[in-house]
N, C-alpha and C. Protein backbone atom coordinates (compact mmCIF):
# COMPACT_ATOMS: atom_id res chain seq x y z
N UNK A 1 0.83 -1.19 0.00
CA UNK A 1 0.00 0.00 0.00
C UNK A 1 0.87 1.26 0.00
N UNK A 2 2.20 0.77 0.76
CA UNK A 2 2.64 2.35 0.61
C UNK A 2 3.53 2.82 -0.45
N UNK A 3 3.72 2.08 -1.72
CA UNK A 3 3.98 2.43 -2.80
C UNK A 3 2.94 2.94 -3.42
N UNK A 4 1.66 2.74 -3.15
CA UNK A 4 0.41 3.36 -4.40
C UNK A 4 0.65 4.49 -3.28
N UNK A 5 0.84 4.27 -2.59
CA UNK A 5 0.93 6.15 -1.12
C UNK A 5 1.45 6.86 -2.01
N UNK A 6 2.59 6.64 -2.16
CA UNK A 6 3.63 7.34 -3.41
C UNK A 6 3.76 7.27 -4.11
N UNK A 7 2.99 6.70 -5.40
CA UNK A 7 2.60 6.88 -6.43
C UNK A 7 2.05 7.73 -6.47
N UNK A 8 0.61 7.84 -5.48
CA UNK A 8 0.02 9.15 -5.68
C UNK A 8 0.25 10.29 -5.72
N UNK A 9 0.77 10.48 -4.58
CA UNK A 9 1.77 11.38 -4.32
C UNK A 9 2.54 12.24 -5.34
N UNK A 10 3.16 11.53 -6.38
CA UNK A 10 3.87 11.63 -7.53
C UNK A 10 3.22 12.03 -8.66
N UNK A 11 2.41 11.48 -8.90
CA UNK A 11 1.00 11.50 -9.60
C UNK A 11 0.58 12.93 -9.29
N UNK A 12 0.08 13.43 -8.48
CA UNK A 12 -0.53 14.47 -8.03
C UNK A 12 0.30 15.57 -8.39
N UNK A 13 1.07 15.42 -7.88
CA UNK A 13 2.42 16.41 -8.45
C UNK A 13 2.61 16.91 -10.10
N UNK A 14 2.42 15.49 -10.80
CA UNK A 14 2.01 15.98 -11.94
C UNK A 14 1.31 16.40 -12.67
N UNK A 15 0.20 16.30 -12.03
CA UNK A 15 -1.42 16.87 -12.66
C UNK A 15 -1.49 18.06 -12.10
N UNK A 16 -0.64 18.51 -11.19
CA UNK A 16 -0.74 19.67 -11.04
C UNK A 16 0.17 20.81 -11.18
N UNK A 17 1.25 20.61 -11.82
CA UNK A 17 2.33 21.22 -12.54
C UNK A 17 1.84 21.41 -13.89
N UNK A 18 0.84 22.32 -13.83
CA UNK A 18 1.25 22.77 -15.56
C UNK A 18 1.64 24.05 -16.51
N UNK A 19 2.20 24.42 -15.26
CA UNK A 19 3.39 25.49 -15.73
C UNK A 19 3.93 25.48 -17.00
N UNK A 20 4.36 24.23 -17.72
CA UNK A 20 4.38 23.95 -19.05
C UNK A 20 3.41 23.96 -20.14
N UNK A 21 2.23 23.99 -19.31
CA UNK A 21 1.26 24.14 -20.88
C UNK A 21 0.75 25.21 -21.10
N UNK A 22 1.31 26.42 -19.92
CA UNK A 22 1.15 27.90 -20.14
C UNK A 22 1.71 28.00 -20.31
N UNK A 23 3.19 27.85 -20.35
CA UNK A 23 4.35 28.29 -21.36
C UNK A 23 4.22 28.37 -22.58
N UNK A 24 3.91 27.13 -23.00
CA UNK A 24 3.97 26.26 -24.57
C UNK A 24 2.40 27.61 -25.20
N UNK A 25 1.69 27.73 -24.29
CA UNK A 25 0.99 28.80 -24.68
C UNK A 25 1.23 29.92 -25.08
N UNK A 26 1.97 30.58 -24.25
CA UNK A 26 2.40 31.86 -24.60
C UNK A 26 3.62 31.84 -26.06
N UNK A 27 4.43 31.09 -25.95
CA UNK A 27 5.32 30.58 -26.98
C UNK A 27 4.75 30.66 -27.92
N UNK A 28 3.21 30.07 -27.98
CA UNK A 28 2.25 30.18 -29.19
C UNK A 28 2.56 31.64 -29.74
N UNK A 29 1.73 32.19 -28.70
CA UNK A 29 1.02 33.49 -29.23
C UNK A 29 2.56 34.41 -29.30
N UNK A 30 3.28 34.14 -28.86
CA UNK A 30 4.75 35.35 -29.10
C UNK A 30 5.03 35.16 -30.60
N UNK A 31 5.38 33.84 -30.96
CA UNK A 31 5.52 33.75 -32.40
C UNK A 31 4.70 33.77 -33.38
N UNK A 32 3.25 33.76 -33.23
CA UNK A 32 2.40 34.30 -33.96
C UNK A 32 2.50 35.87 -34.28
N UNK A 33 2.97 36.55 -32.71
CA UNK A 33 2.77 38.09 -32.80
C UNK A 33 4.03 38.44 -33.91
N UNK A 34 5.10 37.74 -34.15
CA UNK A 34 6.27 37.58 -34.34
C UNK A 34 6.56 37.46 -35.83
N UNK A 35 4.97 36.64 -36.29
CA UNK A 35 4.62 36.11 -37.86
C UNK A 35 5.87 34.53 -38.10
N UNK A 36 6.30 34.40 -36.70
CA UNK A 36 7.11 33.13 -36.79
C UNK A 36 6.12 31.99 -37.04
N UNK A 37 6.97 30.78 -37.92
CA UNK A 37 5.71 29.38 -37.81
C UNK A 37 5.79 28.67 -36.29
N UNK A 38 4.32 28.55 -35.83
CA UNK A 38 4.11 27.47 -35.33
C UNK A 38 4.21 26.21 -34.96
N UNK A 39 3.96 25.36 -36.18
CA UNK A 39 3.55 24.14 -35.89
C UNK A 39 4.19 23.40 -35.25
N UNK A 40 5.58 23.60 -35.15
CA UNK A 40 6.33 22.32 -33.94
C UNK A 40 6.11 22.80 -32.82
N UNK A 41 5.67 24.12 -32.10
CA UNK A 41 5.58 24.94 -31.16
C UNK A 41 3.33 23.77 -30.74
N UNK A 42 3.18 24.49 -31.78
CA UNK A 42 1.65 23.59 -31.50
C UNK A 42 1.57 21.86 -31.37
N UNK A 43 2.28 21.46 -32.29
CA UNK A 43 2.82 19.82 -32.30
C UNK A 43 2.73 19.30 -30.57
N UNK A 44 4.34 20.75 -30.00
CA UNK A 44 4.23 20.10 -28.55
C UNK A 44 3.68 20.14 -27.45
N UNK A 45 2.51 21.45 -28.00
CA UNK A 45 1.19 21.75 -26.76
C UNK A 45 0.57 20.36 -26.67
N UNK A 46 0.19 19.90 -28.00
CA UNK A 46 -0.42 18.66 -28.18
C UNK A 46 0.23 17.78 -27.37
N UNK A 47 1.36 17.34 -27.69
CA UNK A 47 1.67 16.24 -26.95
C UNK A 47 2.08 16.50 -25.42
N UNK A 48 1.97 17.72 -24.81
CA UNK A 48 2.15 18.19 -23.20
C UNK A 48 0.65 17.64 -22.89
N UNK A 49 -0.88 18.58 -23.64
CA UNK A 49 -1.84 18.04 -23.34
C UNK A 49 -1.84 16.48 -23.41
N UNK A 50 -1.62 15.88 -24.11
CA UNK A 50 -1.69 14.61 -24.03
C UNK A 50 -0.78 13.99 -22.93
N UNK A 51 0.16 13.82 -22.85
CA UNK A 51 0.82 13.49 -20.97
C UNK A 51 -0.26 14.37 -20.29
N UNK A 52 -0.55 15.66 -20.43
CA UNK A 52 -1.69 15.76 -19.08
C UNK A 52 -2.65 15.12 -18.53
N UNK A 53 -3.44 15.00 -20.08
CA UNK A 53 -4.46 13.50 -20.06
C UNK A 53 -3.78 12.22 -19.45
N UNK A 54 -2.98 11.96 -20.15
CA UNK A 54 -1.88 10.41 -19.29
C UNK A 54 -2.30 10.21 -17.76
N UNK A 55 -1.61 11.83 -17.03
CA UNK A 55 -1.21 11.94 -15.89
C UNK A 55 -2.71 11.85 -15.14
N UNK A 56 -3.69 12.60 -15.26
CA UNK A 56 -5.22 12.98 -15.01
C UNK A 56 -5.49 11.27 -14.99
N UNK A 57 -5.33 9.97 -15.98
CA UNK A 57 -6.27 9.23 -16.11
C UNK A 57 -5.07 8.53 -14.98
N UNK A 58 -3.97 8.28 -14.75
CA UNK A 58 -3.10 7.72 -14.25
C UNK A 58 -3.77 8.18 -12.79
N UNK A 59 -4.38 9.16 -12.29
CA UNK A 59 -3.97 9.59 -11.04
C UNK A 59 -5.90 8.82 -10.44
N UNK A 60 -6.51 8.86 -11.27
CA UNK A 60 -8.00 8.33 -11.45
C UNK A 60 -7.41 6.74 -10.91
N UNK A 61 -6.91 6.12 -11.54
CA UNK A 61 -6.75 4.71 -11.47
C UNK A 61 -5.92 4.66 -10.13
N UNK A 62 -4.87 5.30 -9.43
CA UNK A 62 -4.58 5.09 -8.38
C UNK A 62 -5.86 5.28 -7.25
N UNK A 63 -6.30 6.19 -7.95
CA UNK A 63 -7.32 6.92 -6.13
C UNK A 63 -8.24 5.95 -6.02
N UNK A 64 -8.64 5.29 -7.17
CA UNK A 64 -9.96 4.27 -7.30
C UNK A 64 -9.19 2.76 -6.62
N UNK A 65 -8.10 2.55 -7.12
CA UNK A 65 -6.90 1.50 -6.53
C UNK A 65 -7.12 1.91 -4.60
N UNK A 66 -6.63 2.99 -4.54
CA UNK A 66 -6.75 3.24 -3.18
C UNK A 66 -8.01 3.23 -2.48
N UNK A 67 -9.07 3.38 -3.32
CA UNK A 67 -10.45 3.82 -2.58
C UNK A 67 -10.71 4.64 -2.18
N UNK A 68 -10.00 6.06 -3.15
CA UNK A 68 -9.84 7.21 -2.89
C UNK A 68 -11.65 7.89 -3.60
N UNK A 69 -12.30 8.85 -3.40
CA UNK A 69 -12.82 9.68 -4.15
C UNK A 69 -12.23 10.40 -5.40
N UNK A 70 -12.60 10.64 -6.84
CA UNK A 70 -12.12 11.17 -7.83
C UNK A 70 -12.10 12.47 -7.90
């Protein structure tokens, strides 16, 4: 049990760090203001959102593991 302790733990940490997907945001919009291209800049919002999703469904399956509330 006290590895899913700290899993969660860990877990949580990451779903709630997303300091990076407001970055990757603003990055957007600077190089738009900039008339710079995008798309590898948007490519990796995508794939940050997507580990967010990861992390969000990862942290669901521990709490339910634990008998936590979602």
């Amino acid at each position: 049990m006290k590895r899913d302790e700290n899993d969660l733990e860990q877990v949580e940490r990451h779903v709630l760090r997303r300091e990076h997907i407001a970055r990757q945001y603003q990055i957007i919009a600077e190089f738009k203001g900039k008339g710079f291209p995008t798309d590898e800049a948007e490519e990796m919002l995508k794939t940050l959102l997507d580990l967010q999703r990861q992390h969000e469904e990862h942290l669901g399956y521990i709490r339910n593991k634990l008998g936590l509330a979602n």
